[in-house]
Each structure stands twice: as structure tokens, then as C-alpha cells.
PDB file of N, CA and C in Angstrom:
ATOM      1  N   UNK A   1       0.844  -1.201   0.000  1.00  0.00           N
ATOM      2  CA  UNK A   1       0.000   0.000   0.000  1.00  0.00           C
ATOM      3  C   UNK A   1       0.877   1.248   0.000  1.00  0.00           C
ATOM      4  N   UNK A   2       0.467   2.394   0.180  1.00  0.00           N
ATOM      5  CA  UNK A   2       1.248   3.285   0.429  1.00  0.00           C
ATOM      6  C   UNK A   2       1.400   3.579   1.533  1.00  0.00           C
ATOM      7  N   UNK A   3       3.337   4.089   1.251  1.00  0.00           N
ATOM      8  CA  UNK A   3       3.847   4.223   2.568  1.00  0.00           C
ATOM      9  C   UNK A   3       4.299   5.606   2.656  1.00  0.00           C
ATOM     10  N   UNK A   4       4.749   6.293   3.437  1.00  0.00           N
ATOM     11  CA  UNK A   4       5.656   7.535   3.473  1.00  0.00           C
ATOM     12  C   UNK A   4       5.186   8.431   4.571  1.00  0.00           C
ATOM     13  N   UNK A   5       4.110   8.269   5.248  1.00  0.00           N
ATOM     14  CA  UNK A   5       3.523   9.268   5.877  1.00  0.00           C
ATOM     15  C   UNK A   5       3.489   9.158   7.185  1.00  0.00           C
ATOM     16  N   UNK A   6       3.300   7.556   7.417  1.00  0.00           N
ATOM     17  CA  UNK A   6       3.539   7.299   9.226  1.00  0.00           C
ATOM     18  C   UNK A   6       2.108   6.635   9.888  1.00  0.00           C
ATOM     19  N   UNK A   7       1.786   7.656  10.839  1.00  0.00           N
ATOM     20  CA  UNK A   7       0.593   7.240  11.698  1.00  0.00           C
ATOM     21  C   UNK A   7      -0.536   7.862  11.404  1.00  0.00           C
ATOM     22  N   UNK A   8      -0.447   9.163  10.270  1.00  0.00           N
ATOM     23  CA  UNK A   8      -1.607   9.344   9.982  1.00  0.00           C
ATOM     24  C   UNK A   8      -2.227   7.935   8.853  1.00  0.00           C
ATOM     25  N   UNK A   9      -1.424   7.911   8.108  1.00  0.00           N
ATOM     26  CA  UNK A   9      -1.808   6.653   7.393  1.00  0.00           C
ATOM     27  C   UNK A   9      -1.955   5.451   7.924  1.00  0.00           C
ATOM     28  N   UNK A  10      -1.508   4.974   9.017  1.00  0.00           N
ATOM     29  CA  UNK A  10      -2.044   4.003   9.631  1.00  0.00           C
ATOM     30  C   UNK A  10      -3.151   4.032  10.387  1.00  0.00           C
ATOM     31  N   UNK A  11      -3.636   5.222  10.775  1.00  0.00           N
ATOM     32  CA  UNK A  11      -4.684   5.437  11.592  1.00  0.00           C
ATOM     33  C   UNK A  11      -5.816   5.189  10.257  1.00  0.00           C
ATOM     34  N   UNK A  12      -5.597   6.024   8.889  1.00  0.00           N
ATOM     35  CA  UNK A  12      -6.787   5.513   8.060  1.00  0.00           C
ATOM     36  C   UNK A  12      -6.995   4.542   7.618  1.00  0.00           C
ATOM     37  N   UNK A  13      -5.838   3.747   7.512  1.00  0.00           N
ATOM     38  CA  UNK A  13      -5.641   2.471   7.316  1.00  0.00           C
ATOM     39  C   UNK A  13      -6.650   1.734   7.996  1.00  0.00           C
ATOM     40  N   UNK A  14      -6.238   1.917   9.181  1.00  0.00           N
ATOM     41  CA  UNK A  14      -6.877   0.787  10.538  1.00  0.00           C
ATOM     42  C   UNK A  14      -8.525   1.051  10.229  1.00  0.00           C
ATOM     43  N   UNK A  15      -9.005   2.554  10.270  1.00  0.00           N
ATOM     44  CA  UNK A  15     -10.323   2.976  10.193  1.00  0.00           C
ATOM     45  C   UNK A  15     -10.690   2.119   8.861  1.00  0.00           C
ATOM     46  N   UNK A  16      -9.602   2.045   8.093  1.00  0.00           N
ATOM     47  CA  UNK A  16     -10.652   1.549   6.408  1.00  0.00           C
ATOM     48  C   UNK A  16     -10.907  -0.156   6.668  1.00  0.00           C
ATOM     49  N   UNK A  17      -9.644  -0.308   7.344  1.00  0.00           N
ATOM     50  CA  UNK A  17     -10.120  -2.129   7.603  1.00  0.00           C
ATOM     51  C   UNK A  17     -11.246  -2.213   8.658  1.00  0.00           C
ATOM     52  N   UNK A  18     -11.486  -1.314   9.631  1.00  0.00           N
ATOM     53  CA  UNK A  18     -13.035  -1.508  10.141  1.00  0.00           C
ATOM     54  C   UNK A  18     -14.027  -1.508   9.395  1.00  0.00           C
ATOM     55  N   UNK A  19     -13.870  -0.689   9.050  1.00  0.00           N
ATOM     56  CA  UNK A  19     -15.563  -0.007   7.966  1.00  0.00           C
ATOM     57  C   UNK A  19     -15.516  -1.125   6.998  1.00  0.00           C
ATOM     58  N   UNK A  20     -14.669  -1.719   6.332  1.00  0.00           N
ATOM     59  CA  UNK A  20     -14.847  -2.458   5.270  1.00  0.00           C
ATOM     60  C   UNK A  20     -14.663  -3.912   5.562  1.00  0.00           C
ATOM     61  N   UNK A  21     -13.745  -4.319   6.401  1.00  0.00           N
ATOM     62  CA  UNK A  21     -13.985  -6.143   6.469  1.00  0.00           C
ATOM     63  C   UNK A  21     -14.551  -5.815   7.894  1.00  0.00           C
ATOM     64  N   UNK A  22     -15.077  -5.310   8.760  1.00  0.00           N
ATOM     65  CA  UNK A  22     -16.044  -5.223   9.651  1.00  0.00           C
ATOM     66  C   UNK A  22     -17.272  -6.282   9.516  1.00  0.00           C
ATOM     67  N   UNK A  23     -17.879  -5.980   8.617  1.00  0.00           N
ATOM     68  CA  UNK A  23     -18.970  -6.800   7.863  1.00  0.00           C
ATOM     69  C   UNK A  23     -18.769  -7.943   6.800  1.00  0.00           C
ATOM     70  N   UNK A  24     -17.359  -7.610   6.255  1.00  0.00           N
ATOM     71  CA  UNK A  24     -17.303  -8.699   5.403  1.00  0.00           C
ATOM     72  C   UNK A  24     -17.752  -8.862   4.275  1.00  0.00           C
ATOM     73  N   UNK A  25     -17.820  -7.396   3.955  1.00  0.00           N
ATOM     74  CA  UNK A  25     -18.007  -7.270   2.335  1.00  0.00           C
ATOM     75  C   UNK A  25     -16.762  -6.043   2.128  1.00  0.00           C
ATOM     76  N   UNK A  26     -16.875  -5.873   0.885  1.00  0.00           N
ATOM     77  CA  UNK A  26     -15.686  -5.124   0.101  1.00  0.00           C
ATOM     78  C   UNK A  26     -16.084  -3.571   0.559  1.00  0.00           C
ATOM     79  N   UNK A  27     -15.381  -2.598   0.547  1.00  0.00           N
ATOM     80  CA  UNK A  27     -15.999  -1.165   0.869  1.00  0.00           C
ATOM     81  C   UNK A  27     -16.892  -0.971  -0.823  1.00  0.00           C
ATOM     82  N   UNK A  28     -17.614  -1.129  -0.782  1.00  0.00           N
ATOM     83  CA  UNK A  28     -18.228  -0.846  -2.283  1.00  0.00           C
ATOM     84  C   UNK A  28     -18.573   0.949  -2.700  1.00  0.00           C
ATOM     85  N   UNK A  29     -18.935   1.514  -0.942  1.00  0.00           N
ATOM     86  CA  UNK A  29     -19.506   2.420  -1.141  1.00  0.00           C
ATOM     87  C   UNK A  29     -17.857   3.683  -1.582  1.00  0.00           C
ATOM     88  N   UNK A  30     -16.928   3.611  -1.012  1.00  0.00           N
ATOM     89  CA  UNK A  30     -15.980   3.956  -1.694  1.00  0.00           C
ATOM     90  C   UNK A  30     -15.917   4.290  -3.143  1.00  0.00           C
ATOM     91  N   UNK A  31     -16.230   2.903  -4.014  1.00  0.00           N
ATOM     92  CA  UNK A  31     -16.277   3.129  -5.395  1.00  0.00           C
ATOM     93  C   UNK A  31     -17.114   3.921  -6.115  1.00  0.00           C
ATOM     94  N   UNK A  32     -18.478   3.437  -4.961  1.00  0.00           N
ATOM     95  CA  UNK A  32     -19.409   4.343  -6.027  1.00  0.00           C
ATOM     96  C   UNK A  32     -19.250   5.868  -5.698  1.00  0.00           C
ATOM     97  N   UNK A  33     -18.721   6.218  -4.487  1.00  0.00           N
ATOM     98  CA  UNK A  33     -18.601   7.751  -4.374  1.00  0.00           C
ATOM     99  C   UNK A  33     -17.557   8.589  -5.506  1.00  0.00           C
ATOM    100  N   UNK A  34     -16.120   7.516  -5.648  1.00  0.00           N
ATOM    101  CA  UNK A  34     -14.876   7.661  -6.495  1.00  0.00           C
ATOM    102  C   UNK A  34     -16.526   7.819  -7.979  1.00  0.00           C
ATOM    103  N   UNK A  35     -16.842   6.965  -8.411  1.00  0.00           N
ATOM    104  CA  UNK A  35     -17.489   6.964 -10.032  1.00  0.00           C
ATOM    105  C   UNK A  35     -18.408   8.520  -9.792  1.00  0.00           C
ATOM    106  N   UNK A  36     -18.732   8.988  -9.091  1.00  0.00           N
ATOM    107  CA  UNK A  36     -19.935   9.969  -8.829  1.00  0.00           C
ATOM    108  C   UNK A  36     -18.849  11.071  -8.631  1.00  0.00           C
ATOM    109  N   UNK A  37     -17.585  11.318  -8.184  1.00  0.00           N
ATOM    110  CA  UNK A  37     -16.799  12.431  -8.083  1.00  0.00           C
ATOM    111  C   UNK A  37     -16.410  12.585  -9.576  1.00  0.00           C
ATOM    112  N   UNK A  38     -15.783  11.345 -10.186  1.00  0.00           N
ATOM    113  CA  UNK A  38     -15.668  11.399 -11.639  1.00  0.00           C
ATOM    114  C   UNK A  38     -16.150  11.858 -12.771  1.00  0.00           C
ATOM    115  N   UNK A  39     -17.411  11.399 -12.606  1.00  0.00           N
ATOM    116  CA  UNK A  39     -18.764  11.607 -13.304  1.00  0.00           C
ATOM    117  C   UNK A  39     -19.059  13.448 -13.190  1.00  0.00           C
ATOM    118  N   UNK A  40     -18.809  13.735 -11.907  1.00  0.00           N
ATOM    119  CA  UNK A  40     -19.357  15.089 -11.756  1.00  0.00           C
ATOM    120  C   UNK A  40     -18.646  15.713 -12.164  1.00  0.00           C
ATOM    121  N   UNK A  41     -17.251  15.793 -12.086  1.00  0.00           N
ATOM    122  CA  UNK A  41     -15.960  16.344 -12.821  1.00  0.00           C
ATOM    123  C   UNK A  41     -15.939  16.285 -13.604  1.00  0.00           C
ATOM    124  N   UNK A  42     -16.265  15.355 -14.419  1.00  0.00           N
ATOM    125  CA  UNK A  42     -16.732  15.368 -16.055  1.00  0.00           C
ATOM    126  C   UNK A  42     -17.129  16.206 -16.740  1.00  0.00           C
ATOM    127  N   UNK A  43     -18.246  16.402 -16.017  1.00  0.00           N
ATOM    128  CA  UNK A  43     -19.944  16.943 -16.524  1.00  0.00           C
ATOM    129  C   UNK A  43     -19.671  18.586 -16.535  1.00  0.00           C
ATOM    130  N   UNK A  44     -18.536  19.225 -15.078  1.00  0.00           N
ATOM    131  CA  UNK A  44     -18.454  20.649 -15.101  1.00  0.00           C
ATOM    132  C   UNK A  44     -17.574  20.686 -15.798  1.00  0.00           C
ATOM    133  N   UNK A  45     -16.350  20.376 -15.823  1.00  0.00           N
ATOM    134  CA  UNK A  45     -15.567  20.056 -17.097  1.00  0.00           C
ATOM    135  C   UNK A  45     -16.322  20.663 -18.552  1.00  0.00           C
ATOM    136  N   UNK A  46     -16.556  19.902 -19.215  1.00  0.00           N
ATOM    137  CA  UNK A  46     -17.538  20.056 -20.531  1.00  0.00           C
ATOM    138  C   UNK A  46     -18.417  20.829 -20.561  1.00  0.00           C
ATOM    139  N   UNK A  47     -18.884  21.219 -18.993  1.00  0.00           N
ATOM    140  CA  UNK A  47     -19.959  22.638 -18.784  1.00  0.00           C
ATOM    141  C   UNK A  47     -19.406  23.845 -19.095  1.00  0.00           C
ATOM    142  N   UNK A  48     -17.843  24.057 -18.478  1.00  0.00           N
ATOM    143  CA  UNK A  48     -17.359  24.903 -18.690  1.00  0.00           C
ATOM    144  C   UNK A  48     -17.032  25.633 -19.988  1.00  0.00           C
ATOM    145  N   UNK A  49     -16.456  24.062 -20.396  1.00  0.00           N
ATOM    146  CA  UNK A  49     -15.783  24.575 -21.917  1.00  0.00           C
ATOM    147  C   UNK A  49     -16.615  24.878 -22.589  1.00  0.00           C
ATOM    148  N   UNK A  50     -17.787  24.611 -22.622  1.00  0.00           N
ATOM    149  CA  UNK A  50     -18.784  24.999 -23.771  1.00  0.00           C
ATOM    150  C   UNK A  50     -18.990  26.458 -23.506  1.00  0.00           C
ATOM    151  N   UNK A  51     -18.766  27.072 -22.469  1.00  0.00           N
ATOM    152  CA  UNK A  51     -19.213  28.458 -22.331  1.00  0.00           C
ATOM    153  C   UNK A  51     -17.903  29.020 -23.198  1.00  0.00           C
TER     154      UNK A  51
END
């Protein structure tokens, strides 16, 4: 994973392995937030330029 930063990164680390093998499924909701930041960046993107 990535390294370089110390204990802040291990602290999110630790938080992401709760939230996500906690339950025992994959963090899914992660992805779909990542596709919906994408998506929206897109969209103002191409909003812009058209002006």
C-alpha cells in the first residue's frame, strides 16, 4: 500500500479495515462515491468549456 507518511496513514488504514472487512463485504460504497466524483468532474468540465 502506500507508505511515506507514518501514523496518519495508519490510523486511516486501521479505520478503512473496520468499515470495510467489519462486515465482510468489500468497501463498495468507496467506489461508487470515487465513479460519482468522476462523473461530476466530467460533466463541469464540458460545462465549462462549452461556455
Amino acid at each position: 500500500m502506500i507508505s511515506g507518511q507514518g501514523q496518519e496513514d495508519d490510523m486511516s488504514y486501521r479505520q478503512f479495515l473496520s468499515s470495510g472487512a467489519g462486515e465482510g463485504t468489500p468497501p463498495f460504497w468507496i467506489v461508487v462515491i470515487a465513479l460519482i466524483v468522476i462523473v461530476g468532474v466530467a460533466f463541469l468540465v464540458s460545462r465549462a468549456r462549452r461556455r
